[in-house]
Protein backbone atom coordinates (compact mmCIF):
# COMPACT_ATOMS: atom_id res chain seq x y z
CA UNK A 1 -77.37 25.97 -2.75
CA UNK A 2 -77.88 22.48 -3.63
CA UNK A 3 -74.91 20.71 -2.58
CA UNK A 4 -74.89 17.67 -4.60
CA UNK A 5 -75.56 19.86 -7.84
CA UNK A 6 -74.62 23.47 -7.80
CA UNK A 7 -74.81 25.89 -10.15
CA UNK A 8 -71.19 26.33 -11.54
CA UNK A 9 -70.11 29.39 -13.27
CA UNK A 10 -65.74 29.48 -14.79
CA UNK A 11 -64.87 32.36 -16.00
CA UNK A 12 -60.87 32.24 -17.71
CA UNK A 13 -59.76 35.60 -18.23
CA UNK A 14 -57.55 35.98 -21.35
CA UNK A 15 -55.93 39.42 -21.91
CA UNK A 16 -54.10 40.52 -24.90
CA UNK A 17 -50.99 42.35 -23.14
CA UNK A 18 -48.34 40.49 -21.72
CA UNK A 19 -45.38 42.61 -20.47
CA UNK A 20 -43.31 39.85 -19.30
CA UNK A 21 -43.76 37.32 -22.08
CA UNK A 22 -45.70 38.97 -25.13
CA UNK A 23 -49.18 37.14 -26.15
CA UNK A 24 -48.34 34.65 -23.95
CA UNK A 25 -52.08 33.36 -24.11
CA UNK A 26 -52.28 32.13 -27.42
CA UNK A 27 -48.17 30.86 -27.45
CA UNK A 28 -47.71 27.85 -28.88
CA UNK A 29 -47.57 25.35 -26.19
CA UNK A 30 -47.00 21.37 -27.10
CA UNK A 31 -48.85 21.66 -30.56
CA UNK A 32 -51.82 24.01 -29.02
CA UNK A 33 -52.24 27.72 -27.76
CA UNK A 34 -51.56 27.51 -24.51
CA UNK A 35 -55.30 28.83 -23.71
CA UNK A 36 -56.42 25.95 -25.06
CA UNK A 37 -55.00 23.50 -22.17
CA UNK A 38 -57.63 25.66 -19.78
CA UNK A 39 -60.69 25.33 -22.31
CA UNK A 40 -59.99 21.59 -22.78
CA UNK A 41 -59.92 21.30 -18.77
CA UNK A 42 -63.39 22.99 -18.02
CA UNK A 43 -64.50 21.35 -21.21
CA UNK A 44 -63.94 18.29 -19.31
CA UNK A 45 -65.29 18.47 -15.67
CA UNK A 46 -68.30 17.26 -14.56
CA UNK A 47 -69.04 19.69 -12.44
CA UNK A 48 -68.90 22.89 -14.31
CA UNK A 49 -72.79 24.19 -15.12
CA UNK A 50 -71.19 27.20 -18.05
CA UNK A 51 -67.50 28.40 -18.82
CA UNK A 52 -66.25 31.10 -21.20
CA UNK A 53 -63.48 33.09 -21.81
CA UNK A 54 -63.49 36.48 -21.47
CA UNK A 55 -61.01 38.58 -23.23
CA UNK A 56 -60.40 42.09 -25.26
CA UNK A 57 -58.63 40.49 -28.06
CA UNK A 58 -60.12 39.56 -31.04
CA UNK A 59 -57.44 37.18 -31.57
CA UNK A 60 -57.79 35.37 -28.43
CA UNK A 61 -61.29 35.75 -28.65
CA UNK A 62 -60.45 33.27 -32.38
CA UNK A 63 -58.33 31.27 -30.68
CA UNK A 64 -60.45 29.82 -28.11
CA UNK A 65 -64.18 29.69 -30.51
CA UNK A 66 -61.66 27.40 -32.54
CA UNK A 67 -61.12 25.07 -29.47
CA UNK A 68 -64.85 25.20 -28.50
CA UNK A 69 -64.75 27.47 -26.12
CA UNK A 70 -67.85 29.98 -25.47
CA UNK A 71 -66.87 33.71 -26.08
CA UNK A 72 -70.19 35.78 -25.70
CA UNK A 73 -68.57 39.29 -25.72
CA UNK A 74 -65.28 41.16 -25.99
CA UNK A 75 -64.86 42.87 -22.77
CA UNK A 76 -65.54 46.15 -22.35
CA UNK A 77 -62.84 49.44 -22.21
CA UNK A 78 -63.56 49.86 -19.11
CA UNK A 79 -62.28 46.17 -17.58
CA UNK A 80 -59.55 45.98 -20.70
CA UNK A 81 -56.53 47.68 -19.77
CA UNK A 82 -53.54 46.35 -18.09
CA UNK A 83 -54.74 47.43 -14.77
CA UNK A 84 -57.84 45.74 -14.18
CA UNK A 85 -58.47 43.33 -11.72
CA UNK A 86 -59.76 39.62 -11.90
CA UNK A 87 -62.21 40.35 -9.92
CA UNK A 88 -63.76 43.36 -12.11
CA UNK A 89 -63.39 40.91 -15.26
CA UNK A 90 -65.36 38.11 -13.21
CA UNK A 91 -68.19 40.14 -12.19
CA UNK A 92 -68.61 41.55 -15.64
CA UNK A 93 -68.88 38.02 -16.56
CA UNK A 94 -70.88 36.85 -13.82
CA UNK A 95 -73.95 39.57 -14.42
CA UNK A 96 -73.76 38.34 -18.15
CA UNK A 97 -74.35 34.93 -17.91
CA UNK A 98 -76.60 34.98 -14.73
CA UNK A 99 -78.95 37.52 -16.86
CA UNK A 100 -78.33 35.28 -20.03
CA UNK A 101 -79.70 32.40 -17.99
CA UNK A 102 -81.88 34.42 -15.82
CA UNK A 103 -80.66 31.90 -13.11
CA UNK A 104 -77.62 32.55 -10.07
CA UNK A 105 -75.00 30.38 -10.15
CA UNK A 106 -74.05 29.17 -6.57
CA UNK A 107 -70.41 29.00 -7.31
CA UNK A 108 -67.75 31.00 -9.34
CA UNK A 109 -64.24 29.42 -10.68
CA UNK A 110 -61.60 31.53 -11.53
CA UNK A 111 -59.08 29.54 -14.10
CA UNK A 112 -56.01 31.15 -15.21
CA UNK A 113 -55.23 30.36 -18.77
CA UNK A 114 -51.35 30.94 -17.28
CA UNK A 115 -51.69 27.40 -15.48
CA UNK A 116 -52.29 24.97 -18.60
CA UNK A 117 -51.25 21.32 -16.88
CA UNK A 118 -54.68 21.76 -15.06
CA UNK A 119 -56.24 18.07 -14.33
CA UNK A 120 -60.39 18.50 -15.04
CA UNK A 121 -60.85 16.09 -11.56
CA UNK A 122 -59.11 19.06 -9.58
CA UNK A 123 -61.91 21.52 -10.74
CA UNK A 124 -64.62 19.04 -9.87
CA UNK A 125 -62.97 18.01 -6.68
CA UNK A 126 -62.96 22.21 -5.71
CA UNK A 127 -66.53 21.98 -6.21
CA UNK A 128 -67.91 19.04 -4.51
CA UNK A 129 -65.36 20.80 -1.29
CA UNK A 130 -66.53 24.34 -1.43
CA UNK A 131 -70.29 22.97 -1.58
CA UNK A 132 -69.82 20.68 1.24
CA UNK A 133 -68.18 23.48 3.36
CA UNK A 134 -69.11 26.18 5.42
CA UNK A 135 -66.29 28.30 4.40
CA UNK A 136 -66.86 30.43 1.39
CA UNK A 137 -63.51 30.41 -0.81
CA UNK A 138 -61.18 27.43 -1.72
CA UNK A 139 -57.70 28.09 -3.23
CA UNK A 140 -55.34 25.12 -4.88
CA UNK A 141 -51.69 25.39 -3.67
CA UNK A 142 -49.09 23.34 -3.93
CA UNK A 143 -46.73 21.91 -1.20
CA UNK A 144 -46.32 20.82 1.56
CA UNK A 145 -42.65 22.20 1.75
CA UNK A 146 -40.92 21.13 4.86
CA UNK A 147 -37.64 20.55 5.87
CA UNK A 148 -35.31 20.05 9.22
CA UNK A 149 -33.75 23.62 8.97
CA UNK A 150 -35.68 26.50 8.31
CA UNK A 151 -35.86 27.05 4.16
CA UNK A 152 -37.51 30.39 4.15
CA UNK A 153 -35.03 33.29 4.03
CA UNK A 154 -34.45 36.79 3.34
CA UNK A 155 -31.45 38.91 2.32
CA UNK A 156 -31.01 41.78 4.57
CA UNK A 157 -27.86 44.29 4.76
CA UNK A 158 -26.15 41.47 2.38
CA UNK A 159 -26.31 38.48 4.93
CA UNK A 160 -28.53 36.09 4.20
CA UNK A 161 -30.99 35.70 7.70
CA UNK A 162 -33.60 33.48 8.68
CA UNK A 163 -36.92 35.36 7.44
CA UNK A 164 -39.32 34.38 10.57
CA UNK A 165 -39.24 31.89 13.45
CA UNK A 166 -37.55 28.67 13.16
CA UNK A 167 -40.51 27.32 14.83
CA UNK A 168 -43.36 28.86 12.09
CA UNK A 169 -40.93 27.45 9.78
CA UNK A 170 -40.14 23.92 10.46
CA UNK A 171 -44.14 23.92 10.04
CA UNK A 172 -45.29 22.70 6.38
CA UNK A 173 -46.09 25.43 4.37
CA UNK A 174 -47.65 26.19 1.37
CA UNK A 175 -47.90 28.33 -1.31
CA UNK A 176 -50.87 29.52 -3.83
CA UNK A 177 -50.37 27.86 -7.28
CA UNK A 178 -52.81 30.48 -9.39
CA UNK A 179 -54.36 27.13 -10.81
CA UNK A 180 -57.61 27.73 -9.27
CA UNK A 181 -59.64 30.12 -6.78
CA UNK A 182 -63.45 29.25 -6.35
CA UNK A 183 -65.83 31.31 -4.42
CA UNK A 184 -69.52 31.37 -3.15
CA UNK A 185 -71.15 33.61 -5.33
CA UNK A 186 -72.65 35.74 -2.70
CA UNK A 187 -69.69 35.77 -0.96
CA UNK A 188 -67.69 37.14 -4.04
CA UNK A 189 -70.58 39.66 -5.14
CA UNK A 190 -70.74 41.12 -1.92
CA UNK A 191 -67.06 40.26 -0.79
CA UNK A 192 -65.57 41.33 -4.10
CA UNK A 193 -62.79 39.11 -3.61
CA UNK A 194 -61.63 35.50 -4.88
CA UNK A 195 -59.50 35.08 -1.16
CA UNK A 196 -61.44 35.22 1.84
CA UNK A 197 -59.91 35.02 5.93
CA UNK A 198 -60.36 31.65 6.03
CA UNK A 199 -60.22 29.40 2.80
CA UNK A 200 -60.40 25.72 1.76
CA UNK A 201 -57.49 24.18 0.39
CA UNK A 202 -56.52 22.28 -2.74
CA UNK A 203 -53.23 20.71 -2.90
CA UNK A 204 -51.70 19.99 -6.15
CA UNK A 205 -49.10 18.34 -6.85
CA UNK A 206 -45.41 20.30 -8.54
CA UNK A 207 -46.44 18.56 -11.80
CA UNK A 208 -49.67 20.49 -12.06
CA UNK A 209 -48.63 23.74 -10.53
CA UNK A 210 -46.58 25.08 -13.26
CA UNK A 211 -47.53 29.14 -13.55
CA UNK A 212 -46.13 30.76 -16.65
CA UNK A 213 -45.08 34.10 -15.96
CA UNK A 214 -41.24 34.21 -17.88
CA UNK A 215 -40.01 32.40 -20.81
CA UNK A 216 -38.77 29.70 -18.35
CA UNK A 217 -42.21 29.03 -17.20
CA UNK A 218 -43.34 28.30 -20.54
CA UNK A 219 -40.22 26.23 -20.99
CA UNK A 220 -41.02 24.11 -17.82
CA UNK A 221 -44.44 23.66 -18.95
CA UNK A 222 -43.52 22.39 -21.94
CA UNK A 223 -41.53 20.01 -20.86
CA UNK A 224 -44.72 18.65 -18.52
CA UNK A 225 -47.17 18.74 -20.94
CA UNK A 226 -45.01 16.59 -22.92
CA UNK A 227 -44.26 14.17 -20.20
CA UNK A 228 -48.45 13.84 -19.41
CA UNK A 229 -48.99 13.37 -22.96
CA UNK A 230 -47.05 10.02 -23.00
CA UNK A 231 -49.49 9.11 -20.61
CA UNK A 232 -52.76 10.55 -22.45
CA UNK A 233 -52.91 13.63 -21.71
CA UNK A 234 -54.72 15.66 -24.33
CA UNK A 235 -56.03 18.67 -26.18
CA UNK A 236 -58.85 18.31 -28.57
């Protein structure tokens, strides 16, 4: 791999079905389909070699050739159901391009159309760190929670109870924001995961963690990518 200029594969995976929030892809978010908050931010890094989006839906698969966004194939049946895994949809991807380009990439990005107040500099910042590492995933999160009393709890036989040690707890934690996973590509091919033992971490900030899931997701995104835009943050 050549650290100062690797080969940089992001796949966003845009499915059709939404259980939770129908066609939640394509939404209307701020004036733009929400998928096209993702596009704009791989549009946008430095550091990312190819991107596309790979979906089922001819719709989505519209959507995003309108914003500029390289579609090269409607996925398969087999990786098109509800079912299927990120993983399956990335190395479907992956052998495209790489025999496309009849090159490797040296790094994958997985980027979750679901996490639209994405900042381009945190993709090119979980490059230049994965390449510069020895470890062979990197994950963004967002934290660090802390506080003097133990915040994590669980509800068990109706009483509310400490969930694990006061002393694990009091330590900053973290948790995974779904805005980005990158991985060594022969560590994924091989691996077959985006998470390894032992991963590199990206902090984000709450601003730019929002994950839509619900319809109050998509309401507090809103409400952020409104508040960026009064500072320039934009869509083209």
């Amino acid at each position: 791999m050549n650290n100062s200029n690797p080969r940089v594969l992001a796949v966003i995976p845009a499915r059709g079905g939404s259980k939770r929030l129908p066609r939640k892809n394509i939404r209307m978010l701020a004036g733009h389909p929400m998928l096209a908050y993702t596009i704009h931010a791989a549009q946008q890094a430095a550091m990312i070699t190819d991107y596309l989006v790979s979906t089922e839906d001819k719709e989505i698969q519209k959507v995003a050739k309108e914003y500029g966004a390289p579609t090269p194939f409607l996925r398969p049946a087999e990786i098109a159901g509800d079912s299927v895994r990120n993983v399956d949809v990335m190395l479907h991807a992956l052998d495209f391009m790489e025999k496309e380009r009849g090159w490797q990439y040296d790094i994958i990005l997985l980027m979750q159309p679901t996490s639209p107040v994405r900042d381009p500099n945190h993709l090119d910042e979980a490059v230049r760190l994965l390449a510069a590492s020895e470890l062979d995933t990197i994950a963004s999160v967002k934290g660090p929670f802390k506080k003097r009393d133990p915040i994590l709890k669980a509800i068990r036989g109706g009483e509310l109870v400490t969930y694990c040690s006061e002393a694990g707890e009091r330590e900053p934690f973290y948790v995974y924001n779904a805005a980005l996973y990158g991985m060594k590509r022969n560590y994924f091919v091989f691996a077959r995961k985006h998470v390894s033992d032992r991963q590199i971490p990206l902090v984000m900030d709450q601003l730019h963690s929002v994950d839509v899931d619900t319809a109050e997701d998509f309401m507090v995104a809103e409400a952020y990518v409104k508040h960026l835009k009064k500072n320039g943050f934009t869509v083209k």
